[in-house]
N, C-alpha and C. Protein backbone atom coordinates (compact mmCIF):
# COMPACT_ATOMS: atom_id res chain seq x y z
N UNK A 1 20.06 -20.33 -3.57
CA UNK A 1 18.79 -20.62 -4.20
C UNK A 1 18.15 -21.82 -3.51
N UNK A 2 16.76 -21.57 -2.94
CA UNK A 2 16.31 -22.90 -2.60
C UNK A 2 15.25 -23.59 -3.81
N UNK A 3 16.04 -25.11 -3.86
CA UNK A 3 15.52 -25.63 -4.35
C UNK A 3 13.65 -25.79 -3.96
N UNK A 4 13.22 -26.36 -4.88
CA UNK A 4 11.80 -26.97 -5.02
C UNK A 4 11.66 -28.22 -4.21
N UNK A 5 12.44 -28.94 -4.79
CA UNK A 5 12.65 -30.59 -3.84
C UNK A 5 12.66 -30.52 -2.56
N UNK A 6 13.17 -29.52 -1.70
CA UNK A 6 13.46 -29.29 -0.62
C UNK A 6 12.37 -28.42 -0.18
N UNK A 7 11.95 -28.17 -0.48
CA UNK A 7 10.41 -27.53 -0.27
C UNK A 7 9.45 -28.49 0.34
N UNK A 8 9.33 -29.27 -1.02
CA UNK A 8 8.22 -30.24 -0.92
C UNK A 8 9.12 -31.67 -0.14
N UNK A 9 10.14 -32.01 0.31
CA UNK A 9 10.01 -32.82 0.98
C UNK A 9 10.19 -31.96 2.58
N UNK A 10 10.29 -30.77 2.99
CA UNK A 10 10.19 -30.36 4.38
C UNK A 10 8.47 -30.62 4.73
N UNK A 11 7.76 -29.90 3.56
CA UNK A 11 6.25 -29.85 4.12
C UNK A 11 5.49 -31.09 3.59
N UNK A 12 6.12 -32.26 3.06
CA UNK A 12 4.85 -32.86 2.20
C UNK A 12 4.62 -33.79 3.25
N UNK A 13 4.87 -33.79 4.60
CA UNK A 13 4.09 -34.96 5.44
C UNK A 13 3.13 -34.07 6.34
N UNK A 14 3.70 -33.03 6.32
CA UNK A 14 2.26 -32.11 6.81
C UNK A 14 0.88 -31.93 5.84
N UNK A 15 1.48 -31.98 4.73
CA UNK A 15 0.90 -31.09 3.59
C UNK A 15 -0.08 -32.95 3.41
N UNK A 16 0.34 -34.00 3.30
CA UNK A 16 -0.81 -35.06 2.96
C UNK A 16 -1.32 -35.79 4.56
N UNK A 17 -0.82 -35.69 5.76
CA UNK A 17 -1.71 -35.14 6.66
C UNK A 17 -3.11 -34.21 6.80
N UNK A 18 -2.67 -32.67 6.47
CA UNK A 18 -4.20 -32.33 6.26
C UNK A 18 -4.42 -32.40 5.62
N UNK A 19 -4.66 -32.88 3.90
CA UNK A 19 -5.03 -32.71 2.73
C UNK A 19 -5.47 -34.34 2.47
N UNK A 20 -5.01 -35.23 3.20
CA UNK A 20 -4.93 -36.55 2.46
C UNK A 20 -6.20 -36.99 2.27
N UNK A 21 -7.31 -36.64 2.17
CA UNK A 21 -9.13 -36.55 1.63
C UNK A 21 -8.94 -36.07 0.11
N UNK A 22 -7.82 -35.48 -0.25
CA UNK A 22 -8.48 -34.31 -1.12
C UNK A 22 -7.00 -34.63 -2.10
N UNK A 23 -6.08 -35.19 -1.85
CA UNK A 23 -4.92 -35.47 -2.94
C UNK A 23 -5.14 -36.64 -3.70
N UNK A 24 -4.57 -36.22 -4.86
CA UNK A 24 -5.13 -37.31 -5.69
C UNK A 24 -4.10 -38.15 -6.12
N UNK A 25 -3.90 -39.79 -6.63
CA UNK A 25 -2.50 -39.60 -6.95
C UNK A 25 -2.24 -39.20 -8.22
N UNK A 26 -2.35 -38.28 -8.93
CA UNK A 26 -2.04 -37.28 -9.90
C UNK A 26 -0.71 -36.53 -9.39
N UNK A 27 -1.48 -36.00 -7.92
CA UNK A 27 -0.91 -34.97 -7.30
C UNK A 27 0.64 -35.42 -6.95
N UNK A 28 0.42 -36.59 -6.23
CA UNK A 28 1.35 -37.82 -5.41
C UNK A 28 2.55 -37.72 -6.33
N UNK A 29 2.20 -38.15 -8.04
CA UNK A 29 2.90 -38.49 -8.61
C UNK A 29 3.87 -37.24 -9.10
N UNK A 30 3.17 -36.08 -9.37
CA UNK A 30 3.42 -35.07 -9.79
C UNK A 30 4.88 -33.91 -8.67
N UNK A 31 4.30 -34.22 -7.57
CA UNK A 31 5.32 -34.13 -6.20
C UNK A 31 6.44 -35.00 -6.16
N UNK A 32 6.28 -36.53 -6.35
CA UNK A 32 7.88 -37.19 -6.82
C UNK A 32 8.46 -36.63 -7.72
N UNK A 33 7.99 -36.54 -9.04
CA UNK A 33 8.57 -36.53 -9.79
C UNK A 33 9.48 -34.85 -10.20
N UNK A 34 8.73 -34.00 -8.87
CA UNK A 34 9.40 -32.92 -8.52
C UNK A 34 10.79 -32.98 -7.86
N UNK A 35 10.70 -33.47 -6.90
CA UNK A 35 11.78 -33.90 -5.74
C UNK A 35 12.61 -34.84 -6.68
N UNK A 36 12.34 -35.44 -7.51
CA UNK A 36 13.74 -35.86 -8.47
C UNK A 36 14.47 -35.10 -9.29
N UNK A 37 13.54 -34.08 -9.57
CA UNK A 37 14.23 -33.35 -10.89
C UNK A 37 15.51 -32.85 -10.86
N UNK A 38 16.42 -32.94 -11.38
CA UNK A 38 17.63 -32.86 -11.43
C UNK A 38 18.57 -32.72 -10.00
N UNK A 39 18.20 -34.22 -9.60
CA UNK A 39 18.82 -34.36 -8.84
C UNK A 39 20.32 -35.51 -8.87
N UNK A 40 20.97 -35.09 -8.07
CA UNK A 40 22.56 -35.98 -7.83
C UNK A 40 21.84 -37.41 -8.35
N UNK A 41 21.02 -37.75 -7.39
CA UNK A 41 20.58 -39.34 -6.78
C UNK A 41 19.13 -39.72 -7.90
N UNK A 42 18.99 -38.92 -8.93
CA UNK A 42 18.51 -39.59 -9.99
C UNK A 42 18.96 -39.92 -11.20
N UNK A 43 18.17 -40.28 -12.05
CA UNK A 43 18.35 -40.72 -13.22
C UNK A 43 19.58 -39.71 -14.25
N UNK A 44 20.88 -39.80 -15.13
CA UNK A 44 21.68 -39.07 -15.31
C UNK A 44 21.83 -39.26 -16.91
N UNK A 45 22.07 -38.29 -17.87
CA UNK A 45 22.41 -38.78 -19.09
C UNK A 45 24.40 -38.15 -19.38
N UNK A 46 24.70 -38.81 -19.94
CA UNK A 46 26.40 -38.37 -20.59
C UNK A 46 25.70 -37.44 -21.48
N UNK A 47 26.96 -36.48 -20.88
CA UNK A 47 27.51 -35.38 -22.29
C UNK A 47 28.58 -35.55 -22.86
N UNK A 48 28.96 -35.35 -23.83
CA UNK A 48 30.56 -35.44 -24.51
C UNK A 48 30.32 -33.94 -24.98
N UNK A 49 32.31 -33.42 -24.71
CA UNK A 49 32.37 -32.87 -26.02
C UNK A 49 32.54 -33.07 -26.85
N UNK A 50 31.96 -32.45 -27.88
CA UNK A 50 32.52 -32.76 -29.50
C UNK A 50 33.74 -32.28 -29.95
N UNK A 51 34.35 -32.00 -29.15
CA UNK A 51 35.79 -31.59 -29.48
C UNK A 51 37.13 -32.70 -30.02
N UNK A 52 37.21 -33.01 -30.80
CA UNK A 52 38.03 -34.08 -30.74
C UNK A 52 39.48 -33.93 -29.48
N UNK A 53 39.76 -33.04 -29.70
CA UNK A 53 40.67 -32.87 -28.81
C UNK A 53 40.41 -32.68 -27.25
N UNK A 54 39.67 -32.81 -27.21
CA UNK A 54 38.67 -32.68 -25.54
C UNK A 54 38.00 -34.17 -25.19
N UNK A 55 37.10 -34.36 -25.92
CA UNK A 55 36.76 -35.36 -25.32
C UNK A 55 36.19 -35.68 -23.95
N UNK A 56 36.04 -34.79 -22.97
CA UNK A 56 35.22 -34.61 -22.12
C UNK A 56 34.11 -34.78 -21.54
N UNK A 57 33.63 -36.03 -20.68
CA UNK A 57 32.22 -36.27 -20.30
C UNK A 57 32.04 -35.78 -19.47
N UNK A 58 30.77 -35.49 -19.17
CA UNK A 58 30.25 -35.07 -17.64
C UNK A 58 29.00 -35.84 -17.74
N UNK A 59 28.16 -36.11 -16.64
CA UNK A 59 27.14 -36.99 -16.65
C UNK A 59 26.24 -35.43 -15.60
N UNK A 60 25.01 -35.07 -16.30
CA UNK A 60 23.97 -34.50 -16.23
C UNK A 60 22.61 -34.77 -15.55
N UNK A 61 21.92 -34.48 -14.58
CA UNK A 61 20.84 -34.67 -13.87
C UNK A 61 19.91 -34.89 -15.15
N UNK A 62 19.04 -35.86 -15.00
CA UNK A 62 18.16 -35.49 -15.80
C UNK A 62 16.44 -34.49 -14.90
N UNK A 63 16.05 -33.76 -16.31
CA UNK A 63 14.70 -32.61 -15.39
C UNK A 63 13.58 -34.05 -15.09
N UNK A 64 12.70 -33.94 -14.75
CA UNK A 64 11.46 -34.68 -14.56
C UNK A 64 10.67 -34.30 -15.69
N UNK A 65 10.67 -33.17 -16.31
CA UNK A 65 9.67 -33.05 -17.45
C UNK A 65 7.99 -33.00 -17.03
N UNK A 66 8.15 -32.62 -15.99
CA UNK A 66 6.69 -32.88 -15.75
C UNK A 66 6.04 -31.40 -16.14
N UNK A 67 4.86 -31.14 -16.45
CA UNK A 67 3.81 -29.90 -16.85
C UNK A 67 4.18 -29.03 -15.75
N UNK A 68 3.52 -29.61 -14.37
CA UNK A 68 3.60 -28.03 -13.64
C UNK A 68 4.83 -28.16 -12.87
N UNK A 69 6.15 -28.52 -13.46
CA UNK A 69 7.76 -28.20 -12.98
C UNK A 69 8.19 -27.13 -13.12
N UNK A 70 8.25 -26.20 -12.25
CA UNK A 70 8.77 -25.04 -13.07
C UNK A 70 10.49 -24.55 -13.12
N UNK A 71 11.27 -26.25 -12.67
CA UNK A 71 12.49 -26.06 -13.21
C UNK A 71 12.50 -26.70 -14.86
N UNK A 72 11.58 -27.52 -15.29
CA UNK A 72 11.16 -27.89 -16.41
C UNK A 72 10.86 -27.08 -17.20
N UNK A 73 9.63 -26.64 -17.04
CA UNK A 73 8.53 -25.48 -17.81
C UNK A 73 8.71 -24.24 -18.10
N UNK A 74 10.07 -23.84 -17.17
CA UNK A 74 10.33 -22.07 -17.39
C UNK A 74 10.35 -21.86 -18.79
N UNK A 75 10.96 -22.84 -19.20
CA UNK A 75 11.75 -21.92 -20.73
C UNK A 75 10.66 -22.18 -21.84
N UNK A 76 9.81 -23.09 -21.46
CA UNK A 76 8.47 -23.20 -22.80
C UNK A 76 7.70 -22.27 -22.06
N UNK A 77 7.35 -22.01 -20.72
CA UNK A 77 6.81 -20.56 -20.27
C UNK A 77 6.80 -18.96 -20.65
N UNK A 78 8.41 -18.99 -20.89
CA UNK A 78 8.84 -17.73 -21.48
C UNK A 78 9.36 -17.84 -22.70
N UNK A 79 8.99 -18.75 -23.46
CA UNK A 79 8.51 -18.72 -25.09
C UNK A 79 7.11 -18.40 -25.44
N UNK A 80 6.10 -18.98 -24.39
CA UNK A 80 5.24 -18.28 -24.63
C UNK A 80 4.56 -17.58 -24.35
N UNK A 81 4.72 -16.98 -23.56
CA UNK A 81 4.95 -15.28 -23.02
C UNK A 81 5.40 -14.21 -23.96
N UNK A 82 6.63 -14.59 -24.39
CA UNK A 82 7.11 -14.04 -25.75
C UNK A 82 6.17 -14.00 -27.23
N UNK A 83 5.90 -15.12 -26.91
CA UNK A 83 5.21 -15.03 -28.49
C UNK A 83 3.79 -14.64 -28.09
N UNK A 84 3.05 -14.37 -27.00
CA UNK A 84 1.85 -13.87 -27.07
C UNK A 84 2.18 -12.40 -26.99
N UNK A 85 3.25 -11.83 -26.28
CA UNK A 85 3.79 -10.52 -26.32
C UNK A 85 4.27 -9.37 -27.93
N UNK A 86 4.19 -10.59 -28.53
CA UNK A 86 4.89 -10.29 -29.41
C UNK A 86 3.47 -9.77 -30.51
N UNK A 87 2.45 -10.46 -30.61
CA UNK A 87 1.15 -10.35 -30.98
C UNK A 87 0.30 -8.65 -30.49
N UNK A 88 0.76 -8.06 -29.38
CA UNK A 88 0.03 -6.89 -29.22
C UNK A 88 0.17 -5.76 -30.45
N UNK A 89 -0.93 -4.87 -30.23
CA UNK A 89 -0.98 -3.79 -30.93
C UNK A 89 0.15 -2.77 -30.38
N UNK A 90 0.43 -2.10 -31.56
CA UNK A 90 1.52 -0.62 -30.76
C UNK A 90 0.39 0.18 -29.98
N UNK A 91 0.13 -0.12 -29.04
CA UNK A 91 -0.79 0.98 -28.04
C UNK A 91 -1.05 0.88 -26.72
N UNK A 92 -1.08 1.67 -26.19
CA UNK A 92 -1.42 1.40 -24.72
C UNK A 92 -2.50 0.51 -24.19
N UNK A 93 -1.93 -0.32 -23.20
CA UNK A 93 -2.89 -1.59 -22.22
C UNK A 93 -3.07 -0.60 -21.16
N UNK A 94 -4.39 -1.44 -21.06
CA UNK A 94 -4.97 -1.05 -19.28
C UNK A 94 -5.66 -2.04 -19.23
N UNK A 95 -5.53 -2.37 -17.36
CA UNK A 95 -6.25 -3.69 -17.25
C UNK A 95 -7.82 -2.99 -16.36
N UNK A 96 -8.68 -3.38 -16.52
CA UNK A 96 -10.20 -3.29 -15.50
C UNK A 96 -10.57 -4.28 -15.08
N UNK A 97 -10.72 -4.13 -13.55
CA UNK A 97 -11.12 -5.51 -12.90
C UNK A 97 -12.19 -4.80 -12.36
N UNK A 98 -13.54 -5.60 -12.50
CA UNK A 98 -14.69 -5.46 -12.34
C UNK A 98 -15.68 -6.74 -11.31
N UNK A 99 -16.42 -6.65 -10.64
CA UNK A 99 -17.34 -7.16 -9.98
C UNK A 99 -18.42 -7.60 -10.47
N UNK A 100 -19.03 -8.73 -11.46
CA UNK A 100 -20.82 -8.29 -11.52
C UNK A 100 -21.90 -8.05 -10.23
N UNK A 101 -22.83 -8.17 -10.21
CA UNK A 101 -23.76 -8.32 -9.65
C UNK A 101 -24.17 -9.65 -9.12
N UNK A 102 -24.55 -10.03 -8.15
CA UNK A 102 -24.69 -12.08 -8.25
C UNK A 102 -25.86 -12.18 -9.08
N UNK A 103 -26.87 -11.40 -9.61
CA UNK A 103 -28.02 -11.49 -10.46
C UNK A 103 -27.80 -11.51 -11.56
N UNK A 104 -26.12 -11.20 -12.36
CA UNK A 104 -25.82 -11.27 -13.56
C UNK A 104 -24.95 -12.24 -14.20
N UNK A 105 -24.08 -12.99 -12.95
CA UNK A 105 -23.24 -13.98 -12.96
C UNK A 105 -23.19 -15.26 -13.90
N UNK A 106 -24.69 -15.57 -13.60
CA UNK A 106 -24.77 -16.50 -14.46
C UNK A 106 -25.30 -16.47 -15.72
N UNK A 107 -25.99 -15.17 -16.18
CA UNK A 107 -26.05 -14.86 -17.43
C UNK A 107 -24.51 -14.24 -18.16
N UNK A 108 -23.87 -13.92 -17.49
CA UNK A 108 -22.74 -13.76 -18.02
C UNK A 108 -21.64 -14.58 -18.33
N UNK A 109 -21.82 -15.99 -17.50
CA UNK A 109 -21.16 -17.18 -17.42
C UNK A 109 -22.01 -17.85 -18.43
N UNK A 110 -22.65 -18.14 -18.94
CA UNK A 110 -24.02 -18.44 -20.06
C UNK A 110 -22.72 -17.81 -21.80
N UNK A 111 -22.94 -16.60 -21.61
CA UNK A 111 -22.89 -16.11 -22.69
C UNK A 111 -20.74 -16.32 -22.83
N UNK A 112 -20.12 -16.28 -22.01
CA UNK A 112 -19.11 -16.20 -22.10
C UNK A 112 -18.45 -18.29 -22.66
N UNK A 113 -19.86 -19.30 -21.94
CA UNK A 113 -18.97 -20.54 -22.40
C UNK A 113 -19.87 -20.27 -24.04
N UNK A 114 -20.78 -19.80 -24.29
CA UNK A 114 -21.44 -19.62 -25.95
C UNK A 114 -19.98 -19.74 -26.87
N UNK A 115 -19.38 -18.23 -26.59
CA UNK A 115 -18.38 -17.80 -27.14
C UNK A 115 -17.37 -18.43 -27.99
């Protein structure tokens, strides 16, 4: 499995090379705090078991928690995925992807922020 971290630290000196007009540090921050996420060489919390007879620690990566992590975010992702799934009618979906006109665009962009 390749990690994320390793992603973004192969390309991120290319990647704020051409981009560095246009990154924000939102972005900056949002990219560290990727490349930490559960990593060896960050931040770690103890586990115990609760076993009395065990007793067993292990010390745990902690995630970064950040919004768009998606070693973070999967699992509140596919909760809610689930629960909007869960909301359909018993009946058949179909999707239509449509084009307007450029003469209707913005009457349709008009009526759709109304809404």
């Amino acid at each position: 499995m390749i990690l994320l971290s390793s992603i973004i630290n192969e390309f991120k000196g290319r990647f704020f090379d051409r981009y560095k007009n246009y990154v924000l540090p939102s972005h900056k921050k949002a990219l560290q705090a990727m490349v930490l996420c559960r990593q060896e060489h960050g931040l770690h919390m103890l586990a115990q078991c609760t076993d009395h007879n065990c007793g067993k620690q292990i010390y745990i990566p902690h995630s970064c928690g950040h919004r768009n992590c998606p070693h973070c975010q999967n699992h509140e992702n596919q909760q809610w995925i689930d629960n909007q799934l869960s909301k359909r009618l018993p009946a058949q979906y179909y999707l239509i992807t449509f084009t307007l006109p450029k003469q209707l665009r913005d009457l349709a962009w008009k009526m759709f922020r109304m809404s």
